[in-house]
C-alpha atoms as a PDB file:
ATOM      1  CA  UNK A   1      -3.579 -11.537  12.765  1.00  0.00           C
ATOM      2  CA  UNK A   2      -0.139 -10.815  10.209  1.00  0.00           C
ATOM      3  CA  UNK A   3       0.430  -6.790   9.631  1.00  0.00           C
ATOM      4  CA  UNK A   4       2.530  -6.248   7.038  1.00  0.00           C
ATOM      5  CA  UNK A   5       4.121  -2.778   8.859  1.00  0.00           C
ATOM      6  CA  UNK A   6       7.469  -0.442   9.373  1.00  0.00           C
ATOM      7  CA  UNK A   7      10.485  -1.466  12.212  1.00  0.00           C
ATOM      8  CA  UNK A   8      12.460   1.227  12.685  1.00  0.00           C
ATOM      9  CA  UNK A   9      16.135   0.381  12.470  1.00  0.00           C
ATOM     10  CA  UNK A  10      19.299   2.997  12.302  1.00  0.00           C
ATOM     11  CA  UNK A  11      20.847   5.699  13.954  1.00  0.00           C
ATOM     12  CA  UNK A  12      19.512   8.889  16.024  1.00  0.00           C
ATOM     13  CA  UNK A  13      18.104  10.966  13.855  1.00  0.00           C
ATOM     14  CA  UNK A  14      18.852   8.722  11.050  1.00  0.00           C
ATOM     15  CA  UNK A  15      16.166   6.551  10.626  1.00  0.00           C
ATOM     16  CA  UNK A  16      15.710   4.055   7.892  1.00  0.00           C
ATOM     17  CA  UNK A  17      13.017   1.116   8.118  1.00  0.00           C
ATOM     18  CA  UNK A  18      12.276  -2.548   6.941  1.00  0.00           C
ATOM     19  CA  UNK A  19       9.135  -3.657   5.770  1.00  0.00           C
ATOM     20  CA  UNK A  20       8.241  -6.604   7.691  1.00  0.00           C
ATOM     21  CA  UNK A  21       5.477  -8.985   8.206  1.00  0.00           C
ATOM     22  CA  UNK A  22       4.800  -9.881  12.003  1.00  0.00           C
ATOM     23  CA  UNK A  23       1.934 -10.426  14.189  1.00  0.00           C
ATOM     24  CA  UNK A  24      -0.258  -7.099  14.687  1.00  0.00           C
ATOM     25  CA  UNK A  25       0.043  -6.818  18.194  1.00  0.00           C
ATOM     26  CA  UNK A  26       3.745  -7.918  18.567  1.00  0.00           C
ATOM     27  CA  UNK A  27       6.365  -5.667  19.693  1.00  0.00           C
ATOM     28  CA  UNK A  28       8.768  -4.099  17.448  1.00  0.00           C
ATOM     29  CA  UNK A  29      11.765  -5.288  18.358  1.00  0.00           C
ATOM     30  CA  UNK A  30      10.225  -8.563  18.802  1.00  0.00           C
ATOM     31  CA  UNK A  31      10.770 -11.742  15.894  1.00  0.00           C
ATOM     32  CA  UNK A  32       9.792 -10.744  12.544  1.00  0.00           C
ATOM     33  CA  UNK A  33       7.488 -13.658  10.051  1.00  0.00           C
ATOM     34  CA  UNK A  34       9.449 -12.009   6.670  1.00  0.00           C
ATOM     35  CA  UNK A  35      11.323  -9.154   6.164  1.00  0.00           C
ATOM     36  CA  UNK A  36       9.784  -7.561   2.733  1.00  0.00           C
ATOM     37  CA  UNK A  37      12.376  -4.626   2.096  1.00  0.00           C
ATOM     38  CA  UNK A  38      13.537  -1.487   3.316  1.00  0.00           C
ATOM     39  CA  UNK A  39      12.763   2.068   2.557  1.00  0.00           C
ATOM     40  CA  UNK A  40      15.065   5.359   3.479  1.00  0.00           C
ATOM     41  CA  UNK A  41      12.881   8.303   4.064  1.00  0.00           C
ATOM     42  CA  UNK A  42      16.072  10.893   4.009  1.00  0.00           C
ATOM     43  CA  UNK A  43      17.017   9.980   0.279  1.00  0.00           C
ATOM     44  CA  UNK A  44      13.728   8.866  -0.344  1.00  0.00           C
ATOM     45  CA  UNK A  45      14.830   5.496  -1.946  1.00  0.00           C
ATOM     46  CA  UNK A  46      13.621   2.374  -1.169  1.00  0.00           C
ATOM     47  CA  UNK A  47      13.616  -1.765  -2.151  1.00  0.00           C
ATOM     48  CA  UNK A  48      10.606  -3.699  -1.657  1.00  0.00           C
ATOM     49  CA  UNK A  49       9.860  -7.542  -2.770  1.00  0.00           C
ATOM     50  CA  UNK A  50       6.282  -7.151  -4.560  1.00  0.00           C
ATOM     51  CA  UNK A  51       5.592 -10.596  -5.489  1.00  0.00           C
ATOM     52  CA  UNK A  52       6.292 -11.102  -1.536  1.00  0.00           C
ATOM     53  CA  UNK A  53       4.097  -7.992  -0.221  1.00  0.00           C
ATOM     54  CA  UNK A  54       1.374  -9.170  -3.078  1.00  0.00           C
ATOM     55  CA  UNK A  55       1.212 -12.867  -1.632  1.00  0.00           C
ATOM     56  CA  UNK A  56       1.291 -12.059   1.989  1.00  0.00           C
ATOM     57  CA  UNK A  57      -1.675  -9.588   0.977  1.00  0.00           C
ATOM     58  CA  UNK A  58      -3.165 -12.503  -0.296  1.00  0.00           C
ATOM     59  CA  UNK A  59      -3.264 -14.764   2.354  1.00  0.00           C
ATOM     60  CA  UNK A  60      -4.480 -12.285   4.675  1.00  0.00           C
ATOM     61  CA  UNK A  61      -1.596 -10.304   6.088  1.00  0.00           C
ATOM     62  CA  UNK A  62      -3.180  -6.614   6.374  1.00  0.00           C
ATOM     63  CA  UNK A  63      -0.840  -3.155   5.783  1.00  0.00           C
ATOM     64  CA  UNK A  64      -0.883  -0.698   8.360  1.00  0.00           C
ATOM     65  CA  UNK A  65      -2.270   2.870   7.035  1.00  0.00           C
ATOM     66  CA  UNK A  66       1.582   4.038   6.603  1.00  0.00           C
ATOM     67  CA  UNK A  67       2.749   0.820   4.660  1.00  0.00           C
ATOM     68  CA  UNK A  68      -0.684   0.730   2.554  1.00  0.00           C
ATOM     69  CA  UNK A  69      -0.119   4.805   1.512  1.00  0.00           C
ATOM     70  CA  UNK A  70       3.861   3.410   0.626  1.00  0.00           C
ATOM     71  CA  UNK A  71       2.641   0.673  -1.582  1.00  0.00           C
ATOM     72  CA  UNK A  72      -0.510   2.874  -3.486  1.00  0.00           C
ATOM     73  CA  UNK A  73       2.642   4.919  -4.146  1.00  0.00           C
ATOM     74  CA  UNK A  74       4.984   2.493  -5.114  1.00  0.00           C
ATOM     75  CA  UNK A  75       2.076   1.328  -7.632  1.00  0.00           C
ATOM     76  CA  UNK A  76       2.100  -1.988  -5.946  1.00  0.00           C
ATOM     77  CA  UNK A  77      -1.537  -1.730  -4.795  1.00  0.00           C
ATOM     78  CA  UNK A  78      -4.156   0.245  -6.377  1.00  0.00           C
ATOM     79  CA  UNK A  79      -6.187   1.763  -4.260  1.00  0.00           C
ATOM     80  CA  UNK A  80      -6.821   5.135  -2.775  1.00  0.00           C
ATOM     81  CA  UNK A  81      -4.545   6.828   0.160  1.00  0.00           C
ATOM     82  CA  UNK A  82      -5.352   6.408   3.456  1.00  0.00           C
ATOM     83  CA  UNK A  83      -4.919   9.622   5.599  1.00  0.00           C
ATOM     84  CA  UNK A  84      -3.032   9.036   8.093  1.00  0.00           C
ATOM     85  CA  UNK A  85      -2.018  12.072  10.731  1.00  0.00           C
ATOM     86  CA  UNK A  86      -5.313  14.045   9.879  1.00  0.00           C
ATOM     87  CA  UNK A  87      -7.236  15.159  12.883  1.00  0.00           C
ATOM     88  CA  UNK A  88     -10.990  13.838  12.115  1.00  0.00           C
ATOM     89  CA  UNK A  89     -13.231  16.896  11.170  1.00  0.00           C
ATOM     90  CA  UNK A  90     -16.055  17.790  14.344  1.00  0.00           C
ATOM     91  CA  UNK A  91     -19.833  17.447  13.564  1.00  0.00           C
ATOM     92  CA  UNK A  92     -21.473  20.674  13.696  1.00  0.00           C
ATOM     93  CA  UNK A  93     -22.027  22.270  16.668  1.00  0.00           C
ATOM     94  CA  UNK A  94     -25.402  22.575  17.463  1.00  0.00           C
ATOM     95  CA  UNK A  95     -25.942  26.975  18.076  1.00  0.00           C
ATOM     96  CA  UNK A  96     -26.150  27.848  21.489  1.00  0.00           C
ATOM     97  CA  UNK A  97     -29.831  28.338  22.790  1.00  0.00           C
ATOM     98  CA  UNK A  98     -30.762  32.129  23.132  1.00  0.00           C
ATOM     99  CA  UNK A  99     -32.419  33.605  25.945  1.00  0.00           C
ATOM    100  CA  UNK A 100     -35.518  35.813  25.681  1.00  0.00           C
ATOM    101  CA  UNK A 101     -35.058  39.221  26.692  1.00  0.00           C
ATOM    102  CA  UNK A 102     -38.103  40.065  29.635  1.00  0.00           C
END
């Protein structure tokens, strides 16, 4: 299955990525299908190809949570954020049974 998800590329503590598509459970450093733009989270700019993200979208290639939140804002998908580093809530907790006083 394509992912269409971040490699990281640059120096320590200077990390810029490309947008790539590659198979979901390749390695990172490992061959790339297409490389779909870059983005620089330090000066917050970033290039991407959108008729290239749009078609691999359409043939089946799926965005991982990160990439999918970067293109809702980019405005080259619509469709609601995905949260991402959120720690899921817990169910409620069932009360502790009390013990009858004899």
């Amino acid at each position: 299955m394509l992912a269409i998800k971040l490699k990281r590329t640059g120096k320590k503590h200077q990390a810029s990525f490309r947008v790539i598509v590659a198979e979901k459970r390749s390695k990172l450093a490992g061959r790339s299908t297409e490389d779909l733009g870059w983005l620089d989270p330090k000066s917050k700019k970033n290039d991407l190809k959108k008729d290239r993200i749009l078609y691999w979208i359409k043939v089946g290639a799926k965005p991982t949570p990160t990439v999918h939140n970067l293109l809702v804002k980019e405005g080259i998908v619509k469709a609601a954020k995905i949260p991402v580093h959120k720690k899921p809530k817990k169910a409620a907790e069932a009360p502790a049974p009390q013990v009858a006083a004899s």
